[in-house]
Protein backbone atom coordinates (compact mmCIF):
# COMPACT_ATOMS: atom_id res chain seq x y z
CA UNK A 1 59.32 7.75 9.46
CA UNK A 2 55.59 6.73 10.20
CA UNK A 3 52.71 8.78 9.07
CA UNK A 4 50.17 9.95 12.32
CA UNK A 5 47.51 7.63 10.78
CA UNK A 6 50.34 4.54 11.32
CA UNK A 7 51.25 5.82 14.73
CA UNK A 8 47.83 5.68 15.66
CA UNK A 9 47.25 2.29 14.24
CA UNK A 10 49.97 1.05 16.49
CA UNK A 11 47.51 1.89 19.55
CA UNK A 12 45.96 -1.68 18.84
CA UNK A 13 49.67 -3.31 18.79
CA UNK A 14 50.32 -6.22 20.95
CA UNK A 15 53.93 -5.11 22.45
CA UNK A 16 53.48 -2.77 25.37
CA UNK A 17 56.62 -1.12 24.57
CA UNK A 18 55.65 -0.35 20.77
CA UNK A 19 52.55 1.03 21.81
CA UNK A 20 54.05 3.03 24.52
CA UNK A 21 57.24 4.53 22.00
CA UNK A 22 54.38 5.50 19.30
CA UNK A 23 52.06 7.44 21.86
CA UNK A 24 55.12 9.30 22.97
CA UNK A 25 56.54 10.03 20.22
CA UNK A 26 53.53 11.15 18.70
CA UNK A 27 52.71 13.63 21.79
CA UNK A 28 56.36 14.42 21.35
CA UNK A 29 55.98 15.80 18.10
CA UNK A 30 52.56 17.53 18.60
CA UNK A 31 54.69 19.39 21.53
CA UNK A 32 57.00 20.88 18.91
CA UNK A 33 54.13 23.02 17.42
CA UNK A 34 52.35 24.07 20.01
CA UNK A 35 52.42 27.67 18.34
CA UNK A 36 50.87 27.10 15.49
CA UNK A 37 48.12 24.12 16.67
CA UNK A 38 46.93 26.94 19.63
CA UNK A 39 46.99 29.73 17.37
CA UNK A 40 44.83 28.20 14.22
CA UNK A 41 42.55 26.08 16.86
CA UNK A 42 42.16 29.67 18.34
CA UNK A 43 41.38 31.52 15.32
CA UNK A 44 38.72 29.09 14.60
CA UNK A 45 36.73 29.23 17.60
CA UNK A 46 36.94 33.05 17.31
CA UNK A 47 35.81 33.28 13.75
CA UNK A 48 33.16 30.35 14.98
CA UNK A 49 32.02 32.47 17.89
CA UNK A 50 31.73 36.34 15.11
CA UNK A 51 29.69 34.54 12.95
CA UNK A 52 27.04 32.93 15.13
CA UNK A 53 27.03 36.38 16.26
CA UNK A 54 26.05 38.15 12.79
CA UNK A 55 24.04 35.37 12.46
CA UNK A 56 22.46 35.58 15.91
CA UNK A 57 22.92 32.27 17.08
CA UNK A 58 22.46 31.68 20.43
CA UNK A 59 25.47 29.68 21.33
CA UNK A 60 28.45 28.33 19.75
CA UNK A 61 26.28 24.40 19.11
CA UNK A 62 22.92 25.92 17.61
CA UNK A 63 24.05 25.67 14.24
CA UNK A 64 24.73 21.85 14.72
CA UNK A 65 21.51 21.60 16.33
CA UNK A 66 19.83 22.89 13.43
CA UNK A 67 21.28 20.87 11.31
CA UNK A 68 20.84 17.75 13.16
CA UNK A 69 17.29 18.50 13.63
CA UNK A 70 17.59 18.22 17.63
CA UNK A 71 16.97 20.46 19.73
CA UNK A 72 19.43 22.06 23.19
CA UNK A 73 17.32 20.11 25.90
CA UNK A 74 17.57 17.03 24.14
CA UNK A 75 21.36 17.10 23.88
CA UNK A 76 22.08 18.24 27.15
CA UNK A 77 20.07 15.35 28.74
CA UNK A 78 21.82 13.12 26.69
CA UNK A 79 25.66 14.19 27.64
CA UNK A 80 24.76 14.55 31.42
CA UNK A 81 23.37 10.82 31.50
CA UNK A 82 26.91 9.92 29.64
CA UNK A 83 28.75 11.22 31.97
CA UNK A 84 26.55 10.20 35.06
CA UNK A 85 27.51 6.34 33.18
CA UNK A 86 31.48 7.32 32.93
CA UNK A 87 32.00 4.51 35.79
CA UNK A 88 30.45 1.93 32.99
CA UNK A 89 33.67 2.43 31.39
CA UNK A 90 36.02 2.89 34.49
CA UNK A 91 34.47 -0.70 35.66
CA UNK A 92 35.44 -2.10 32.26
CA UNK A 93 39.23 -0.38 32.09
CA UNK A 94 39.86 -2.02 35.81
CA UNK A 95 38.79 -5.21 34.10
CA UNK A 96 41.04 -5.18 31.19
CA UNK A 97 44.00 -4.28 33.16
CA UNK A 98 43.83 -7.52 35.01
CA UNK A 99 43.07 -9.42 31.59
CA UNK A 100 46.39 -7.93 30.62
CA UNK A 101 48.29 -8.45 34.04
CA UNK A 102 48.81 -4.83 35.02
CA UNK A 103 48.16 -3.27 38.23
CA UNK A 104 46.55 -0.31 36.43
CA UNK A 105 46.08 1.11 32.60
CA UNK A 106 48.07 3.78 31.31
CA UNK A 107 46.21 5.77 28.00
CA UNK A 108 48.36 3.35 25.73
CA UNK A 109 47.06 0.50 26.99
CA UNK A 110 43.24 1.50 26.14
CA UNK A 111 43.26 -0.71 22.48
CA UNK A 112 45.39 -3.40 23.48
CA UNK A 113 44.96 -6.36 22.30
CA UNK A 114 43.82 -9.31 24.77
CA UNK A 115 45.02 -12.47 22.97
CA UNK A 116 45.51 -13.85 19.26
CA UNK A 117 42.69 -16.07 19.96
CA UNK A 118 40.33 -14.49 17.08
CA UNK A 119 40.15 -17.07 14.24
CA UNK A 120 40.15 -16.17 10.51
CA UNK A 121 36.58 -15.98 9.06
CA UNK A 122 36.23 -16.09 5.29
CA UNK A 123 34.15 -13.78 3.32
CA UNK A 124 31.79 -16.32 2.69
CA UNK A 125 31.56 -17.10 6.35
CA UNK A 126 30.69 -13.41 7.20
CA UNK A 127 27.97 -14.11 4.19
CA UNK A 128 26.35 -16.40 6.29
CA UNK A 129 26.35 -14.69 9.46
CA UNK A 130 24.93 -11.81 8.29
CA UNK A 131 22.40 -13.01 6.13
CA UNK A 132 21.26 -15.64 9.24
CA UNK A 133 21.21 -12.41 11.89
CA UNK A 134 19.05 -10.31 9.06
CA UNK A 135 16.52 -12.56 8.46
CA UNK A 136 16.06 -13.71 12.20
CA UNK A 137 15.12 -10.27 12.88
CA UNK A 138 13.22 -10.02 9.86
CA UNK A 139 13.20 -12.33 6.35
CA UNK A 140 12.52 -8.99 4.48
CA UNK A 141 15.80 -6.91 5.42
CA UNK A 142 17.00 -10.91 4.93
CA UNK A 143 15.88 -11.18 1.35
CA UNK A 144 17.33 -7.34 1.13
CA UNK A 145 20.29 -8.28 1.80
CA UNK A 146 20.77 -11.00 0.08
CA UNK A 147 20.26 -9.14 -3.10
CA UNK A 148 23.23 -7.59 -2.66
CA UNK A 149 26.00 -10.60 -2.55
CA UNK A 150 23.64 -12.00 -5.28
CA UNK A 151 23.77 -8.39 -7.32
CA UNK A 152 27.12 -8.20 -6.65
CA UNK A 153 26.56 -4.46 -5.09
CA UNK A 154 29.37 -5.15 -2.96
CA UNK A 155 33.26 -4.36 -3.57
CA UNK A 156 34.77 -6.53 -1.19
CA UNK A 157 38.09 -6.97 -2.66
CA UNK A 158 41.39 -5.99 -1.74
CA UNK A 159 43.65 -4.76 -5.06
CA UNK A 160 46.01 -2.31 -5.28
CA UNK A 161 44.83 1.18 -6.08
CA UNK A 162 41.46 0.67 -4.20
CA UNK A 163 40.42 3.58 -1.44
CA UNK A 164 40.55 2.33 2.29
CA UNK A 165 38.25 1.83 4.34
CA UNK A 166 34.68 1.39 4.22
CA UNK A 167 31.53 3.00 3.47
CA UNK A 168 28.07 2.97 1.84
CA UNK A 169 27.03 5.00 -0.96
CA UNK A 170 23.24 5.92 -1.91
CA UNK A 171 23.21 8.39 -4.09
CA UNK A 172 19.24 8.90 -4.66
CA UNK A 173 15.82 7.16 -4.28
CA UNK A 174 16.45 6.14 -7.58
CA UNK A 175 18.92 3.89 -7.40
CA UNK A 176 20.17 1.22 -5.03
CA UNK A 177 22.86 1.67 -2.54
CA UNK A 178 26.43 0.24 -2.84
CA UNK A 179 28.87 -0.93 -0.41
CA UNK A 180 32.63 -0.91 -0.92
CA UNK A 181 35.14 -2.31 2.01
CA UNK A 182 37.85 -4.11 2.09
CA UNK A 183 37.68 -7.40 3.22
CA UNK A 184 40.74 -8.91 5.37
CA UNK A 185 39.13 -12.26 7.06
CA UNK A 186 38.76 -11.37 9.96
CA UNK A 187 35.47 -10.88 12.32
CA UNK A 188 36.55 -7.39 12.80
CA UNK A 189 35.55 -7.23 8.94
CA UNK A 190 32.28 -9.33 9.11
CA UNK A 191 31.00 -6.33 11.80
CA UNK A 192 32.17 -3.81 9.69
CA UNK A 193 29.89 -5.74 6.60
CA UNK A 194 26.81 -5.68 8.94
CA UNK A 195 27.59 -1.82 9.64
CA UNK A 196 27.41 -1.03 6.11
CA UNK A 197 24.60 -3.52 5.11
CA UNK A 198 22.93 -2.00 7.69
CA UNK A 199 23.21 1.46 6.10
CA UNK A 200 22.53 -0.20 2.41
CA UNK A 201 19.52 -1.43 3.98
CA UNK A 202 18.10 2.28 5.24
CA UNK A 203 18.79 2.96 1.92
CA UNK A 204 16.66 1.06 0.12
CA UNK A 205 13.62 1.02 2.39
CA UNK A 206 13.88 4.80 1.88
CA UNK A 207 14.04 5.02 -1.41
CA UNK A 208 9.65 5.49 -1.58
CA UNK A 209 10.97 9.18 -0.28
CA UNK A 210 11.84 11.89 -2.52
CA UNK A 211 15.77 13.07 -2.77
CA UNK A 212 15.06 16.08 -0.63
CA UNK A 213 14.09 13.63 2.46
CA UNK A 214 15.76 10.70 1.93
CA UNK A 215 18.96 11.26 3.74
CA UNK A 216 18.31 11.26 7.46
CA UNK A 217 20.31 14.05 9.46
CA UNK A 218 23.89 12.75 11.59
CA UNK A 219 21.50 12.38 14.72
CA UNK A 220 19.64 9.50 12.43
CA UNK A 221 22.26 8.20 9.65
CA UNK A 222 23.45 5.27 11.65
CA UNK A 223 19.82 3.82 13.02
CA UNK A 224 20.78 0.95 10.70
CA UNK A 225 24.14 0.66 10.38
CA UNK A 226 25.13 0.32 14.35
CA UNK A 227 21.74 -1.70 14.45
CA UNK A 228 22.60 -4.54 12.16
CA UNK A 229 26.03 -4.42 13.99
CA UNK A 230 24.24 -5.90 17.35
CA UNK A 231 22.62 -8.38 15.04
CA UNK A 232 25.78 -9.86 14.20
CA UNK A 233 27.22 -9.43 16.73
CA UNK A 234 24.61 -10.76 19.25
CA UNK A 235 24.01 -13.81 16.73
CA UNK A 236 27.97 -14.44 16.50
CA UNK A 237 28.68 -13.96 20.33
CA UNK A 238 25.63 -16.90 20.40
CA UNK A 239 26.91 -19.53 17.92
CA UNK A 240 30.72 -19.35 19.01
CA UNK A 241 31.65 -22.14 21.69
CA UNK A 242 35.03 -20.90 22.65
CA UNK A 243 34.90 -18.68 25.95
CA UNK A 244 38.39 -17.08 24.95
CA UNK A 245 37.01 -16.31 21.53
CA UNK A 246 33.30 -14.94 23.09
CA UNK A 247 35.56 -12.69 25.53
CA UNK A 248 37.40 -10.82 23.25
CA UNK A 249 34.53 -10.41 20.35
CA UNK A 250 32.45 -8.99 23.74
CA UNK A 251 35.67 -6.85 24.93
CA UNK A 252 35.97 -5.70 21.55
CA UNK A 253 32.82 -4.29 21.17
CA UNK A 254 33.09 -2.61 24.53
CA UNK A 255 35.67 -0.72 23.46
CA UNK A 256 34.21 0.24 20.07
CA UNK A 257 31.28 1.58 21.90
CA UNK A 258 33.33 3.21 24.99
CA UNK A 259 35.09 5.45 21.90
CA UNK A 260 31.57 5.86 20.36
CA UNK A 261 29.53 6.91 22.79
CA UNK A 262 32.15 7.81 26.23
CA UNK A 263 35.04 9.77 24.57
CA UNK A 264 32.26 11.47 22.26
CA UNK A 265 31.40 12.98 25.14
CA UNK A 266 34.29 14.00 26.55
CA UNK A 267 35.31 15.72 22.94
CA UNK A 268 32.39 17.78 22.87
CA UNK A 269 32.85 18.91 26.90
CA UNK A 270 35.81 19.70 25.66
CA UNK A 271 34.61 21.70 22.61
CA UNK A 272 32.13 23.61 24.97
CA UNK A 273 34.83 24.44 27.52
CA UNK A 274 37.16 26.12 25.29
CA UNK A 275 34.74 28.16 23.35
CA UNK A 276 33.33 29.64 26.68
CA UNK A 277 36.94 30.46 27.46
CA UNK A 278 37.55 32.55 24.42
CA UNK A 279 34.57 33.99 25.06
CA UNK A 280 36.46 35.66 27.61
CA UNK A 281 39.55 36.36 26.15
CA UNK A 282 42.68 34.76 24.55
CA UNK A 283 43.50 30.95 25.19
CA UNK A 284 47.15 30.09 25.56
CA UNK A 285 48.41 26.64 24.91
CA UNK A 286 48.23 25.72 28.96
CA UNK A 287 44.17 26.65 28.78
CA UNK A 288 43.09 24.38 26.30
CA UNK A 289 45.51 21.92 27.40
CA UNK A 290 44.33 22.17 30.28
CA UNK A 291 40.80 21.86 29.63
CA UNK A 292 41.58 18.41 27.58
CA UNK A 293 43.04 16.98 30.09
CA UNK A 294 39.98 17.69 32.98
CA UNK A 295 37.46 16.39 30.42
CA UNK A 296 39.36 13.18 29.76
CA UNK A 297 40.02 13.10 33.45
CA UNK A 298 36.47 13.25 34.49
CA UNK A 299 35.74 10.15 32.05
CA UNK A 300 39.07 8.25 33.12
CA UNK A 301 38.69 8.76 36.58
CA UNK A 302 41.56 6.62 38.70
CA UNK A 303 40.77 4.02 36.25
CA UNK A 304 43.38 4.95 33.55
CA UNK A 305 46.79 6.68 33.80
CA UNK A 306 46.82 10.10 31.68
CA UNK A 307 50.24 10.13 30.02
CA UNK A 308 52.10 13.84 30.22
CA UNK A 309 52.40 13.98 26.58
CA UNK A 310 48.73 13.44 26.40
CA UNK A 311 47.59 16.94 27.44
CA UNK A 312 48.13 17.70 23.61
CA UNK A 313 45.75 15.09 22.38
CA UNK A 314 43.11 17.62 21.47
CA UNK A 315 45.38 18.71 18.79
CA UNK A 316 45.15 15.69 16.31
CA UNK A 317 41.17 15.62 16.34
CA UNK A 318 40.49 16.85 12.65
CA UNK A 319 36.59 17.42 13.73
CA UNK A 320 37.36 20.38 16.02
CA UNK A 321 38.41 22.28 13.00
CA UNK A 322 36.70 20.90 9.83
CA UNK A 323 33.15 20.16 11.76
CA UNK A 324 32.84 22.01 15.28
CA UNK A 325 30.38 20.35 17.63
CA UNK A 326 29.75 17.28 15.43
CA UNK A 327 31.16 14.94 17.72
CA UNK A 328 27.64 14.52 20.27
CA UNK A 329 26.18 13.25 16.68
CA UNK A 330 28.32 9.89 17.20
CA UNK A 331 27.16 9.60 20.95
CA UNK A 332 23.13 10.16 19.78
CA UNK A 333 22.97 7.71 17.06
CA UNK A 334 25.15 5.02 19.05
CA UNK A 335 22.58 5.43 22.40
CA UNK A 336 19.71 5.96 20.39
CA UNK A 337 20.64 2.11 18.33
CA UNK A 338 21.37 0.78 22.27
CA UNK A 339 18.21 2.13 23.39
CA UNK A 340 16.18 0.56 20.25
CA UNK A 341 17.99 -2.45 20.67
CA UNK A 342 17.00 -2.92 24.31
CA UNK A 343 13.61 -1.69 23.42
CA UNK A 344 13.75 -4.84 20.64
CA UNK A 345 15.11 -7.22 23.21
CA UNK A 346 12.52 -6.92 25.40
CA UNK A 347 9.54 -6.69 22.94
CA UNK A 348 10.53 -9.21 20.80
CA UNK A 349 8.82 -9.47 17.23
CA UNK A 350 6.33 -6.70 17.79
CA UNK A 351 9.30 -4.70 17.59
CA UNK A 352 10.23 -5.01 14.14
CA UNK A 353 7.39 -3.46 12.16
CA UNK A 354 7.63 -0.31 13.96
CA UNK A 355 11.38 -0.50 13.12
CA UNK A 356 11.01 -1.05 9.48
CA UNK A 357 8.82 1.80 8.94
CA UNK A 358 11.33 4.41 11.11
CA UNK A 359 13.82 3.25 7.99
CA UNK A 360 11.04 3.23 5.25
CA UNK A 361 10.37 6.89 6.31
CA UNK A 362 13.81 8.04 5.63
CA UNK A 363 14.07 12.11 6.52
CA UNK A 364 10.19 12.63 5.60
CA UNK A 365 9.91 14.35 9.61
CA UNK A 366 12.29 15.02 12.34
CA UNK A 367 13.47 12.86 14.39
CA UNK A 368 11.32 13.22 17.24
CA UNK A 369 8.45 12.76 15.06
CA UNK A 370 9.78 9.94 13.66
CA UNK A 371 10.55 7.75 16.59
CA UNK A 372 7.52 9.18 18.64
CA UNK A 373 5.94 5.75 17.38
CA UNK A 374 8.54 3.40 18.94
CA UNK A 375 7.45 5.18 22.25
CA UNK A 376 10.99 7.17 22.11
CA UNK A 377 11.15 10.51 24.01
CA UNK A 378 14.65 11.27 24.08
CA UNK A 379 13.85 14.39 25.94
CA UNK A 380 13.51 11.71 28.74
CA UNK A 381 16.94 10.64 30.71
CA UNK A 382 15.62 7.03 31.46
CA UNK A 383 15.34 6.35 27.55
CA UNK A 384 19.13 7.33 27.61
CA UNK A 385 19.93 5.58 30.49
CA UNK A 386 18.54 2.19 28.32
CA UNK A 387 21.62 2.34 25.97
CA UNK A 388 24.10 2.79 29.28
CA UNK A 389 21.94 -0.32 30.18
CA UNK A 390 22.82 -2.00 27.39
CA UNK A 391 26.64 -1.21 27.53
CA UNK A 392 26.42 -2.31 31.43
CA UNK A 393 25.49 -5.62 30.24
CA UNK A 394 28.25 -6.33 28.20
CA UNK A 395 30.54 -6.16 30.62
CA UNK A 396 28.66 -7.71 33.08
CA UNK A 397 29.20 -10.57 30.36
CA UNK A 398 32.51 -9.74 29.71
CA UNK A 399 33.89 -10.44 33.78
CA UNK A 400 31.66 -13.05 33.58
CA UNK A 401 33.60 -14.78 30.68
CA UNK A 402 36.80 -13.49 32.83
CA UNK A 403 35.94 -15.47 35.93
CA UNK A 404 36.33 -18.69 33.37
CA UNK A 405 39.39 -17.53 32.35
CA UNK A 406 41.48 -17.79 35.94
């Protein structure tokens, strides 16, 4: 018996057949309570929908808005340029179905693997890397992070007992930030270091602010993070020779992105779809099926095949019932890093003190005050349509790298 989280894992497995057995079976199960998933999801959006109206909201995302400091226009210009870019994604799905010899991708196929052709990479190694694509960009967030292998402020280890995953913690202006992950050499784990350097490094160029504007809203927390991700990346994806090895890195990150910024999107369509339903009146399990399955389809298009089973994959999401409408907070702060980082890639080092300062300033304004000196109006579809940009490039590189491959 497999827990969902090991199900899920098996998404990334290199046997078609494994991968295909753990999708249905996990749809399978999620079938079986169909009763229960509709009627709590239900109840939520319903007690969702009474209090925004004691509280006079005027629609089901303005409390997210408030808290992420952003403002209706913004966010809808954002989502409609996503999905105006959902044929980035269907371009790069055709591609990867040829990489793996099939005449078309079913949903299962989405993570698969491409090859073993990833070699280890020490801890050490990663050291290097990131400390090289830090300081090229600038020697202060260099000498930054370098304090922190040299401090020691990061938990690398794997023991037994030790929480998964990864994260940052800074805990107040006070103090530095620290950085726990677990370390399993591979390069998957040197871009998951950069993320969270990235973050230690907001962190400390914030710390001049006081605690109550230190920590930047969701629609701001991962400026850094994703940020010093492309620095690695772009820096690794540089210095490795091997095409093979360059292709899957690059396919990789496609695909970390696509689920970032793409099915983002399509989770909070979703979201918005089913809450104006119940405005209406009660939503049986074939509605909200229903309405998952023509928000993934719009995003899929005749790119992927949508499994049967997979009409219930709304039910596993834990954000549409702990968090409603957080989702579009992943899509922002991923496009708003591709943006910047196109912005940085064309301007070069008179970038990078305007950069430093966005950190340094923490949440001391909102974020349209903030980035107003980058020249950032995200109010403005062509500065979203920069990060789509960006994600066209990649695989432009990507079928590039494929063409050496046959």
């Amino acid at each position: 018996m497999l827990t969902m989280s090991e199900i899920l894992a098996l998404a990334h497995h290199h046997q078609r057949e494994i991968r295909q057995r753990a999708f249905e079976s996990l749809f399978d199960i999620l079938s079986t309570h169909e009763l229960v998933l509709t009627s709590v999801y239900e109840t939520l959006i319903q007690d969702h929908l009474t209090m925004d109206r004691l509280r006079r909201f005027p629609h089901p995302m303005a409390e997210r808005h408030l808290d992420n400091e952003i403002d209706d226009q913004a966010v809808e210009q954002m989502m409609t340029v996503a999905e105006a870019n959902y044929g980035i994604a269907q371009e790069y799905f055709r591609l990867k179905a040829r990489l793996l010899g099939l005449p078309k991708l079913e949903l299962f196929d989405q993570y698969a693997p491409l090859n073993d052709t990833l070699p280890i990479c020490s801890f050490n190694r990663s050291q290097q890397m990131v400390l090289e694509a830090f300081s090229a960009f600038s020697p202060r967030l260099g000498a930054l992070a370098h304090e922190f292998f040299a401090r020691r402020w990061i938990d690398a280890e794997v023991r037994a007992g030790k929480r998964g995953g990864a994260f940052c913690a800074s805990p107040a202006p006070v103090l530095h930030p620290y950085v726990l992950l677990n370390y399993t050499d591979n390069l998957r784990d040197m871009m998951t270091l950069a993320h969270e350097l990235g973050h230690a490094m907001h962190g400390c160029l914030a710390r001049k602010q006081t605690l109550f504007n230190y920590d930047p809203p969701l629609t701001m927390a991962e400026t850094a993070s994703v940020f010093g991700e492309f620095l690695v990346f772009e820096h690794l994806t540089r210095t490795e020779k091997d095409p093979q090895v360059q292709l899957a890195l690059i396919c990789g990150k496609i695909e970390d992105t696509c689920a970032t910024v793409f099915r983002q999107n399509v989770l909070t369509r979703f979201e918005q779809a089913v809450f104006e339903q119940r405005r209406r009146g009660r939503l049986a399990p074939e509605a909200i099926c229903q309405a998952w399955i023509e928000a993934n389809g719009r995003y899929y298009g005749d790119a992927v095949e949508l499994t049967e089973g997979y009409r219930w994959g709304w039910s596993y999401i834990p954000h549409f019932i702990h968090t409603r409408f957080y989702c579009y907070s992943y899509v922002f702060g991923q496009l708003l890093v591709l943006s910047l980082y196109r912005q940085y890639k064309e301007e070069g080092a008179a970038f990078v003190p305007h950069y430093i300062r966005l950190l340094e300033a923490g949440a001391s304004d909102s974020p349209e005050a903030l980035l107003k000196p980058l020249g950032v109006d995200f109010h403005d579809q062509a500065f979203w349509q920069r990060g789509f940009d960006e994600i066209r490039n990649l695989v432009e590189r990507a079928q590039e790298l494929a063409l050496q491959k046959t």
